[in-house]
Protein backbone atom coordinates (compact mmCIF):
# COMPACT_ATOMS: atom_id res chain seq x y z
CA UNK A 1 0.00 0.00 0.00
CA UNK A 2 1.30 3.54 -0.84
CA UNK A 3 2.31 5.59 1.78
CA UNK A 4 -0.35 8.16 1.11
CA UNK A 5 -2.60 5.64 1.14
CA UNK A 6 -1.64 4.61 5.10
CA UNK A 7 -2.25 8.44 6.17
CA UNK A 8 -5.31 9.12 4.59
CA UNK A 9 -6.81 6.26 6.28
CA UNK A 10 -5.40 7.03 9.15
CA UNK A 11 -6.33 10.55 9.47
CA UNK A 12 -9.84 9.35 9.01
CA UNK A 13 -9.96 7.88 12.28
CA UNK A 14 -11.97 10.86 13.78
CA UNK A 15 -12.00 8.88 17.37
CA UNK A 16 -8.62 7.40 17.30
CA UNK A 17 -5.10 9.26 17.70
CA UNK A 18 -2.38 7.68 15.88
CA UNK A 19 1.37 8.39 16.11
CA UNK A 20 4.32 6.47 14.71
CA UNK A 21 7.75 7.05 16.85
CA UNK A 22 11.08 5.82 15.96
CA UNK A 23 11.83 2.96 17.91
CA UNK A 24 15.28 4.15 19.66
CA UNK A 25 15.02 8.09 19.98
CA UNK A 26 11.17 8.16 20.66
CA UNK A 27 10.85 11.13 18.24
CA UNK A 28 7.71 10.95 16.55
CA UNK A 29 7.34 10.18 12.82
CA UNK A 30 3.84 10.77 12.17
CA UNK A 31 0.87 11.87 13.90
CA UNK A 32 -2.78 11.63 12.50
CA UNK A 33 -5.40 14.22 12.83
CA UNK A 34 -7.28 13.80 15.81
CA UNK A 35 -3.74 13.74 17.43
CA UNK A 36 -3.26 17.44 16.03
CA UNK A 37 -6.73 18.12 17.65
CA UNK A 38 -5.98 17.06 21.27
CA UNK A 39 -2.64 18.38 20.70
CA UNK A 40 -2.14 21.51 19.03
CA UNK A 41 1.36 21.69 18.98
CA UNK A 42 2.77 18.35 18.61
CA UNK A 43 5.21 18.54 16.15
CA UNK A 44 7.54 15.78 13.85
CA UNK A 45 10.88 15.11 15.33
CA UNK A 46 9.61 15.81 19.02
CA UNK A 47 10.05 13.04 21.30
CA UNK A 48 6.24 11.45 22.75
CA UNK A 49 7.63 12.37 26.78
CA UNK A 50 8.84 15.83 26.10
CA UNK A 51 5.09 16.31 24.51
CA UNK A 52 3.08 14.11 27.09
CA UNK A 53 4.87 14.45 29.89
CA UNK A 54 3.51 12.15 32.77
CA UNK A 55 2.46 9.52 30.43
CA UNK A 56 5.64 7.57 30.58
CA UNK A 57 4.26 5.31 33.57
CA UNK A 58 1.44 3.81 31.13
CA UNK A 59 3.85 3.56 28.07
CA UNK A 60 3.45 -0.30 26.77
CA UNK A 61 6.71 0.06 25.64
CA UNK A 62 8.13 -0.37 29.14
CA UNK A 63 6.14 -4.56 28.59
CA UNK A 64 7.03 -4.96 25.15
CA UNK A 65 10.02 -6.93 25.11
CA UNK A 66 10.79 -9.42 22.42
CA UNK A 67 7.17 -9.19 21.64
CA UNK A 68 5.24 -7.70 18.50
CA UNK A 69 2.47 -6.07 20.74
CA UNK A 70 1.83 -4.03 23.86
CA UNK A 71 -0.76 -3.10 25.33
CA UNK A 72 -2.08 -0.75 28.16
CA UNK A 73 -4.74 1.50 29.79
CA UNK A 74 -3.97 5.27 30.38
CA UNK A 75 -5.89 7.70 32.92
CA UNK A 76 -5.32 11.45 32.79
CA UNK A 77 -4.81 11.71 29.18
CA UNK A 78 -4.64 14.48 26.72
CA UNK A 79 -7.64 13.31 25.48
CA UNK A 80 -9.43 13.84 29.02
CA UNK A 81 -10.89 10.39 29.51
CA UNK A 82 -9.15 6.47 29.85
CA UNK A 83 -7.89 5.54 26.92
CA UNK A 84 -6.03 2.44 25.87
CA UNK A 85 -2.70 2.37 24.37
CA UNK A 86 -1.52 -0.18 21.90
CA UNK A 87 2.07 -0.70 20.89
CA UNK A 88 2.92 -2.40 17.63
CA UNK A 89 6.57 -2.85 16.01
CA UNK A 90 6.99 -1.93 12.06
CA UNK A 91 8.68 -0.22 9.63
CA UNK A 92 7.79 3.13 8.50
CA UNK A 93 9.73 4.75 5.69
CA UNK A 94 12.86 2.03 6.50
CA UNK A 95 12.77 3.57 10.06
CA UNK A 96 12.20 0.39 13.15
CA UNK A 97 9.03 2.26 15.04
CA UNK A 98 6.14 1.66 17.36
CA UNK A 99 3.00 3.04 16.06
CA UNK A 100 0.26 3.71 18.46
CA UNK A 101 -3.59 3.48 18.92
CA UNK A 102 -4.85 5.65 21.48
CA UNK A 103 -8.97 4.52 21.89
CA UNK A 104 -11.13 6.18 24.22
């Protein structure tokens, strides 16, 4: 699938944030728009815990491991409600990464 393909459909996810971070550094790749919406001035190249700071307790990457998925359950969140988080490892634009799903 084209790349332009993957963000459309991802920016049509009007209820679900999406953001792709590089797997070492933590600075994000890609952010869809209901990420721009809960947070104005999130930014490419910013790392996720200088934007959401406090969130780092929650972050399924901490559980990951050798594993493909991660998964956990957020309160206090940018988007004002519980939300759950969802860690998945891929490539994006040759670049290891974790995308995430942020549901409320």
């Amino acid at each position: 699938m084209e790349d332009w393909n993957i963000r459309a459909m991802l920016d049509s996810l009007e209820e679900t944030g999406v953001y792709v971070i590089e797997q070492n550094t933590h600075r994000l790749l890609y952010f869809n728009r209901r990420i721009k919406d809960v947070t104005p001035d999130v930014q490419l190249g910013v790392k996720c815990h200088e934007l959401w700071e406090g969130t780092c307790s929650d972050c399924p990457l901490l559980t990951i491991g050798d594993r493909e998925t991660s998964h956990s359950i957020h309160y206090n969140d940018p988007f004002g409600k519980v939300v759950d988080i969802i860690a998945n490892r891929m490539i994006w634009n040759t670049v290891k990464t974790h995308p995430w799903e942020q549901e409320p």
